[in-house]
Protein backbone atom coordinates (compact mmCIF):
# COMPACT_ATOMS: atom_id res chain seq x y z
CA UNK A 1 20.37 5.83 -10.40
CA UNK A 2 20.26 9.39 -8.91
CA UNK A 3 19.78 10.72 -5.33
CA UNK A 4 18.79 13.61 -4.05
CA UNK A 5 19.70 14.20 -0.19
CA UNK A 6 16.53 16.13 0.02
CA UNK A 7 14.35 13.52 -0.14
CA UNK A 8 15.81 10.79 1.51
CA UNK A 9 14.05 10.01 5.07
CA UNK A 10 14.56 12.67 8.02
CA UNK A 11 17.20 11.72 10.67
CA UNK A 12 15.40 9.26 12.68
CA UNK A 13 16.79 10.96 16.32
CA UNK A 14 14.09 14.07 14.98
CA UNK A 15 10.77 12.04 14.62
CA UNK A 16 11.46 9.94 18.40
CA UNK A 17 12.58 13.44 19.81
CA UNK A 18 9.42 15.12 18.61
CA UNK A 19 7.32 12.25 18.43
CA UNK A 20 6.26 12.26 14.92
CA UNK A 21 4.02 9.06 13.83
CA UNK A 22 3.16 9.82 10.60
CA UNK A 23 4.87 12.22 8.07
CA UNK A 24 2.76 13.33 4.27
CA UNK A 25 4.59 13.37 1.08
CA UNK A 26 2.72 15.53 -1.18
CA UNK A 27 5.63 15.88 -3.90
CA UNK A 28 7.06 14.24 -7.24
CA UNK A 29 9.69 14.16 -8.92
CA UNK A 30 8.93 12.82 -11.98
CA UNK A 31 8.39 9.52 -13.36
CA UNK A 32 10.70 7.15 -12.23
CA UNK A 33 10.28 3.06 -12.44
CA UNK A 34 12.99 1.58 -10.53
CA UNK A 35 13.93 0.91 -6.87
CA UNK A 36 16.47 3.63 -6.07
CA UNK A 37 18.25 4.90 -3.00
CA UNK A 38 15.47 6.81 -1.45
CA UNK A 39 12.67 3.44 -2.08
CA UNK A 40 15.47 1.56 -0.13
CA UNK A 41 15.76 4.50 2.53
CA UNK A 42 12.57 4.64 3.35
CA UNK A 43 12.09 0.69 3.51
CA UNK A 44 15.05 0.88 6.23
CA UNK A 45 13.50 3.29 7.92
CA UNK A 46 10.51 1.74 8.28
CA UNK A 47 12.52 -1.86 10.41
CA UNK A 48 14.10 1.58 12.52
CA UNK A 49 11.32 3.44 13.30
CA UNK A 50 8.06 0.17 13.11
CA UNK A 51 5.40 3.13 14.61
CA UNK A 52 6.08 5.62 11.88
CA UNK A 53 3.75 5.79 8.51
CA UNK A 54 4.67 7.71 5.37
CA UNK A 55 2.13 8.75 3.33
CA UNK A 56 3.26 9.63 -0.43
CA UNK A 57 0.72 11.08 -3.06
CA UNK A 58 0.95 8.63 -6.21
CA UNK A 59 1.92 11.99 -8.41
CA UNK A 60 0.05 13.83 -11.31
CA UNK A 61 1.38 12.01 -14.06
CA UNK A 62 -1.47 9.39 -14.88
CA UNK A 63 -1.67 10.34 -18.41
CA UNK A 64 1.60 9.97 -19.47
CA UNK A 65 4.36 7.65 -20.67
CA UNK A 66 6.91 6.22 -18.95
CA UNK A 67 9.85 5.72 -21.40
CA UNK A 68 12.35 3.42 -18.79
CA UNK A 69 11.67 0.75 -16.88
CA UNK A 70 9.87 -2.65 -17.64
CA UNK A 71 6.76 -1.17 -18.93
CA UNK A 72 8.27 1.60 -20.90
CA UNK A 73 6.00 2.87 -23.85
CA UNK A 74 2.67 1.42 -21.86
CA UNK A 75 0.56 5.11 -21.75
CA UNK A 76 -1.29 5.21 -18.34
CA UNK A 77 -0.17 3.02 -16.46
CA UNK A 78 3.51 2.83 -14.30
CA UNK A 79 3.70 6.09 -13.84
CA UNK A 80 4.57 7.12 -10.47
CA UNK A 81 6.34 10.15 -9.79
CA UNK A 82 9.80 9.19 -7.63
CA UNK A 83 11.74 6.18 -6.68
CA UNK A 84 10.31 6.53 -3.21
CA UNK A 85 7.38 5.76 -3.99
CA UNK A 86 8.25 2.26 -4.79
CA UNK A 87 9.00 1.81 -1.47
CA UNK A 88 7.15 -1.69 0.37
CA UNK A 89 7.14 0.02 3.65
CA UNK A 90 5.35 2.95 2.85
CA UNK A 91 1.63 4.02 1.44
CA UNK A 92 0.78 5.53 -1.31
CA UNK A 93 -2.40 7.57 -2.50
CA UNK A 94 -3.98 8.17 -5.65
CA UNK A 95 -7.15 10.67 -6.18
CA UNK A 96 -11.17 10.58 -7.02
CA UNK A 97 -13.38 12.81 -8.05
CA UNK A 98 -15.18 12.64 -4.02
CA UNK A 99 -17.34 10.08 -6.36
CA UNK A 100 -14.97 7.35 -6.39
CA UNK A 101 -14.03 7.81 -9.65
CA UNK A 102 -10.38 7.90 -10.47
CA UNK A 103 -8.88 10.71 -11.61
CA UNK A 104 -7.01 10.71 -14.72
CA UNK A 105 -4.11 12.37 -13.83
CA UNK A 106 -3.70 10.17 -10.74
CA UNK A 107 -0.77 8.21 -11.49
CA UNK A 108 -1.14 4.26 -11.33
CA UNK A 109 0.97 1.11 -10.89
CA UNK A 110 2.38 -1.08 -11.37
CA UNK A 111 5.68 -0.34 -9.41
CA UNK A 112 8.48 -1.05 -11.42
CA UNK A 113 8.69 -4.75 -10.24
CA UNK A 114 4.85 -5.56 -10.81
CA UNK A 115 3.75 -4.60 -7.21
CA UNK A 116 0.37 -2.81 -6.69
CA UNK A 117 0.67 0.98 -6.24
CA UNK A 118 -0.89 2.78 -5.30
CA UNK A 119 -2.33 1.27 -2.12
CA UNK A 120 -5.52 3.34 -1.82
CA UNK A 121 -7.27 6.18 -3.22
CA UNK A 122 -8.94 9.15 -1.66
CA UNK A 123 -10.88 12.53 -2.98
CA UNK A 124 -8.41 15.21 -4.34
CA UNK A 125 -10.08 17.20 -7.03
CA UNK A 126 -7.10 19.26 -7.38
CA UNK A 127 -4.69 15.79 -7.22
CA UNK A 128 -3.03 13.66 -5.39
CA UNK A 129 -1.51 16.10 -3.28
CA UNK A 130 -4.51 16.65 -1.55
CA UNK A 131 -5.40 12.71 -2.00
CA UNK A 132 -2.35 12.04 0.16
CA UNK A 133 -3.15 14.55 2.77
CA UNK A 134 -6.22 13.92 3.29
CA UNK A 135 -5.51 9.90 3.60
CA UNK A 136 -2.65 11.83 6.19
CA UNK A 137 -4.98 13.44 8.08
CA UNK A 138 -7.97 9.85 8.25
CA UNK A 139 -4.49 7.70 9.38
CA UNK A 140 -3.89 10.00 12.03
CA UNK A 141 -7.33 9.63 13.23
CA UNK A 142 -6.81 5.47 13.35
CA UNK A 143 -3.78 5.84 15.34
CA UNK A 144 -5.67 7.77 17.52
CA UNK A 145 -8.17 5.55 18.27
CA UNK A 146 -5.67 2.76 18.76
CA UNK A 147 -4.02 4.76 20.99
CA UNK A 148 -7.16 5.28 23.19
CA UNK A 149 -8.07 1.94 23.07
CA UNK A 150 -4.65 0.37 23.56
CA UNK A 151 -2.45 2.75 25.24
CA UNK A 152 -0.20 2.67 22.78
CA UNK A 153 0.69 3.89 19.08
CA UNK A 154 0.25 1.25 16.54
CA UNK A 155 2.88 -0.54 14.33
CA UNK A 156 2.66 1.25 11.09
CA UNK A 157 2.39 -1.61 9.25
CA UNK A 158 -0.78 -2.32 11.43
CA UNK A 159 -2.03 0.89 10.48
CA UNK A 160 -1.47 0.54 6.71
CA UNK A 161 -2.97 -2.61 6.69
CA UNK A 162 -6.60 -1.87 8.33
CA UNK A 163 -6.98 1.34 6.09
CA UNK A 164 -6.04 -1.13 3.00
CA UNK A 165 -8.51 -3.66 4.69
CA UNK A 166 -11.46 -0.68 5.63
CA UNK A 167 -11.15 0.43 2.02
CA UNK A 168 -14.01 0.71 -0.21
CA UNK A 169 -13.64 -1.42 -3.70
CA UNK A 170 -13.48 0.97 -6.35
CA UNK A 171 -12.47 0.51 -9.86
CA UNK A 172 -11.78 -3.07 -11.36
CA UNK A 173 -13.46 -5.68 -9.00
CA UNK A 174 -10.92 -6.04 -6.18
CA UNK A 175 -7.48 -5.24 -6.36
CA UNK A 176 -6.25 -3.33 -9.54
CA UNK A 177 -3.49 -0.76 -10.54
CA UNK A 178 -5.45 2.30 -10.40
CA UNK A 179 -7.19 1.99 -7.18
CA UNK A 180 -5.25 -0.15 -5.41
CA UNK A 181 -6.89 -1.67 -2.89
CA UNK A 182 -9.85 1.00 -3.52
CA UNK A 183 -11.01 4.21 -2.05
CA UNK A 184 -9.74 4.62 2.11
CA UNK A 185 -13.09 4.75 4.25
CA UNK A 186 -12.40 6.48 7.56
CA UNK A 187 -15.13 4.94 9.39
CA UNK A 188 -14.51 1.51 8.70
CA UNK A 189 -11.41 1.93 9.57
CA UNK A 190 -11.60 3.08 12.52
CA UNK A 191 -14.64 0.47 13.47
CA UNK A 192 -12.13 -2.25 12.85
CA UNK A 193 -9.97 -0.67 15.49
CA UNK A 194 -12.77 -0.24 17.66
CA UNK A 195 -14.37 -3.76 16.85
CA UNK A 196 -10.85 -5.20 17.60
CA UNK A 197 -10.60 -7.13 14.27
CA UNK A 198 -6.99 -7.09 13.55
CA UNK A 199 -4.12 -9.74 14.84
CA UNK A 200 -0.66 -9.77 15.19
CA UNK A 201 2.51 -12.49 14.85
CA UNK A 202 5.89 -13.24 13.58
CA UNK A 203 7.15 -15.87 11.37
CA UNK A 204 10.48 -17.29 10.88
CA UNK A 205 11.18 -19.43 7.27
CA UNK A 206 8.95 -22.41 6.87
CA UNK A 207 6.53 -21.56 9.83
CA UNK A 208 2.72 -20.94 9.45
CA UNK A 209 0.22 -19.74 11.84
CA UNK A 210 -3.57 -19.60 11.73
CA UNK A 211 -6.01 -17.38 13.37
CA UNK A 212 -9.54 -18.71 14.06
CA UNK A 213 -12.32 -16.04 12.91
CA UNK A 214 -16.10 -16.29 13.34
CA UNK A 215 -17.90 -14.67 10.32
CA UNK A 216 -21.39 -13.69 11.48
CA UNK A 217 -24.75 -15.36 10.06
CA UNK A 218 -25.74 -13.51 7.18
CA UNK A 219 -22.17 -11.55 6.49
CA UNK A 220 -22.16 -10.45 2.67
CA UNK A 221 -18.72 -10.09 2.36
CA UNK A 222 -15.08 -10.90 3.87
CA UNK A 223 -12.13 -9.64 3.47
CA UNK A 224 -8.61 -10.42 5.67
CA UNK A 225 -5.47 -8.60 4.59
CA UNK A 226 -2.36 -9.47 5.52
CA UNK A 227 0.46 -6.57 5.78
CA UNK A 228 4.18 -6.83 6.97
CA UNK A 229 7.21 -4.48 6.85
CA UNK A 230 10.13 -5.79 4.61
CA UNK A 231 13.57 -5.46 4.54
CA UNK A 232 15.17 -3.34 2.43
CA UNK A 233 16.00 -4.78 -1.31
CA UNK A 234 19.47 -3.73 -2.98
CA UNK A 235 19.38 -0.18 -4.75
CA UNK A 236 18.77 -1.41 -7.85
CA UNK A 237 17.04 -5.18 -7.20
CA UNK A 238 14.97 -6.52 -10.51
CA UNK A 239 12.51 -7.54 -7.19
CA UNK A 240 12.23 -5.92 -4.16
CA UNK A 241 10.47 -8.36 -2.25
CA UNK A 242 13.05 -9.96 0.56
CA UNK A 243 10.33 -12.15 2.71
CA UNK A 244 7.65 -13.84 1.29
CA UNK A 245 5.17 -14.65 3.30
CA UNK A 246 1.64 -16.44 2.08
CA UNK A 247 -2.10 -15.44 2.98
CA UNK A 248 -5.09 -17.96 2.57
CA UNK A 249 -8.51 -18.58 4.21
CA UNK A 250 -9.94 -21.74 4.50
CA UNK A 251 -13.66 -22.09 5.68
CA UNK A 252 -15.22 -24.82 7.71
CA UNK A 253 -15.69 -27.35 4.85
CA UNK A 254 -11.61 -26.82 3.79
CA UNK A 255 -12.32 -25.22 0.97
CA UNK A 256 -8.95 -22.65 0.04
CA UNK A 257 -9.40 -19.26 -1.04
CA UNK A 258 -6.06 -17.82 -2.16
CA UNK A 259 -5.24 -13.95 -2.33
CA UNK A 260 -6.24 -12.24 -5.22
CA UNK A 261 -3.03 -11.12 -7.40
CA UNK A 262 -2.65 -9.16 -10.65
CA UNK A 263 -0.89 -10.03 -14.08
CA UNK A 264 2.37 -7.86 -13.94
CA UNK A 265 3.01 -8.94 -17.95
CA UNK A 266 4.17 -5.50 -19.50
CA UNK A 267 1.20 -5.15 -21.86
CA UNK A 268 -1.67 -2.89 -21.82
CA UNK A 269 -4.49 -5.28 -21.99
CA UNK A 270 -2.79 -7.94 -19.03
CA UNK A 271 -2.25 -5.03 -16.57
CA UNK A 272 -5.41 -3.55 -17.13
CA UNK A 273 -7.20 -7.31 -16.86
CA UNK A 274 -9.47 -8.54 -13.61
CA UNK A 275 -8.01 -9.72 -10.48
CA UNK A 276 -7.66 -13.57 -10.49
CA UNK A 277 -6.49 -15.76 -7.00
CA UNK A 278 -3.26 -17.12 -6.91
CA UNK A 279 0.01 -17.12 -4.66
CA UNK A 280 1.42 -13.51 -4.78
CA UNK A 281 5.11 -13.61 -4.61
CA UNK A 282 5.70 -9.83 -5.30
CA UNK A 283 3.40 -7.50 -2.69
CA UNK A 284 3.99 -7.53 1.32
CA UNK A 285 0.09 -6.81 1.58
CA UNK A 286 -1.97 -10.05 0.47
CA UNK A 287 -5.73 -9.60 0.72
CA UNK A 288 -8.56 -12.49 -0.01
């Protein structure tokens, strides 16, 4: 494992003295499938500092190789450019044509554990530098209408979540490591802001809670995500995932509907295959 200083997280005295919420990462450094010093940096950072988002661009690399890792040899797919960007805590873009077609180049999950990276996509014609500003600049436009509406800044993980939530379903049906959760919708997300659809809670080890939602007559789709900031993992850790906490939906008759998870196998054809629901033991967003 290698660090460079340079991109480990700012000193967190700067972004409370100059009250930074958000900060863009439109860099790479490479392909690198592992959970390094800087993934576990930013992960800290993120239990410091719970109103602060980073943004990371997925990196350019979508067409190449990675030759480390768990899916070494697999061309296309876990190819993210920097350790960082294996973080839990943070949120990372991949690019469209502005059609909602995936770039090539855009790099795609899995993380190196079998996670889903990246999150979300957005347009960048020119990559997913631009893909990561621009889903920047539409997350700095939710936290501003939380703010107005609350009087407060959100919890970044809050944030994360609702854009992963308001997202448009691009790609495979549902989740998938291209898209992520698909293609970041500004105005949905700030609706569900504005239409207060979002809850919050805490959970120690072998608690559950449940949250009572009325689905209108006539709805054509639903979709609850569940988000949460975890700890760091150990430089290094086969998994990162410390807490694991469960989403699933029951409706009125008690019928279950479990998350919908991917097949982290390190083959081509099972990382590339459809969503199926299960119990995800690997991502700290869930989403049915």
């Amino acid at each position: 494992t290698t660090t460079d200083n340079k991109l480990l997280p700012d000193d967190p005295a700067n972004y409370r003295q100059l009250g930074i919420r958000l900060q863009n990462h439109s860099y790479g450094t490479g392909i690198e499938n592992y959970y390094g010093t800087e993934a576990a940096a930013y992960d800290e950072q993120a239990q410091d500092l719970d109103t602060l988002l980073h943004v990371f661009s997925s990196g350019n690399d979508g067409n190449t190789t990675s030759s480390s890792g768990a899916y070494s040899g697999i061309t296309g797919l876990a190819n993210l450019s920097g350790t960082y960007k294996h973080a839990k805590n943070v949120l990372v873009a991949g690019a469209t044509n502005g059609l909602n077609g995936i770039l090539a180049l855009s790099s795609k999950g899995p993380a190196y554990d079998g996670r889903v990276k990246p999150e979300l996509v957005a347009y960048g014609v020119d990559g997913t530098s631009n893909a990561s500003a621009l889903t920047s600049g539409i997350a700095t436009l939710v936290q501003d209408a939380y703010i107005q509406q609350v009087g407060k800044a959100p919890a970044a993980t809050l944030l994360k979540t609702v854009l992963i939530n308001s997202a448009d379903d691009v790609g495979n049906l549902h989740v998938d490591y291209s898209s992520g959760y698909g293609a970041i919708n500004a105005l949905k997300a700030v609706k569900t802001i504005a239409e207060d659809r979002f809850f919050g809670g805490s959970a120690t080890n072998g608690s559950s809670q449940s949250f009572p939602l009325s689905v209108p007559a006539g709805t054509g789709q639903l979709k609850v995500t569940l988000g949460w900031n975890d700890p760091a993992a150990a430089v290094n850790a086969v998994k990162a995932l410390v807490n694991d906490l469960d989403l699933w939906v029951e409706d009125a008759g008690g019928k279950r509907y479990d998350p919908w998870i991917l097949s982290s196998y390190p083959s081509a054809d099972s990382l590339r295959a459809a969503a199926r629901r299960g119990r995800d033991t690997l991502n700290n967003t869930e989403q049915v």
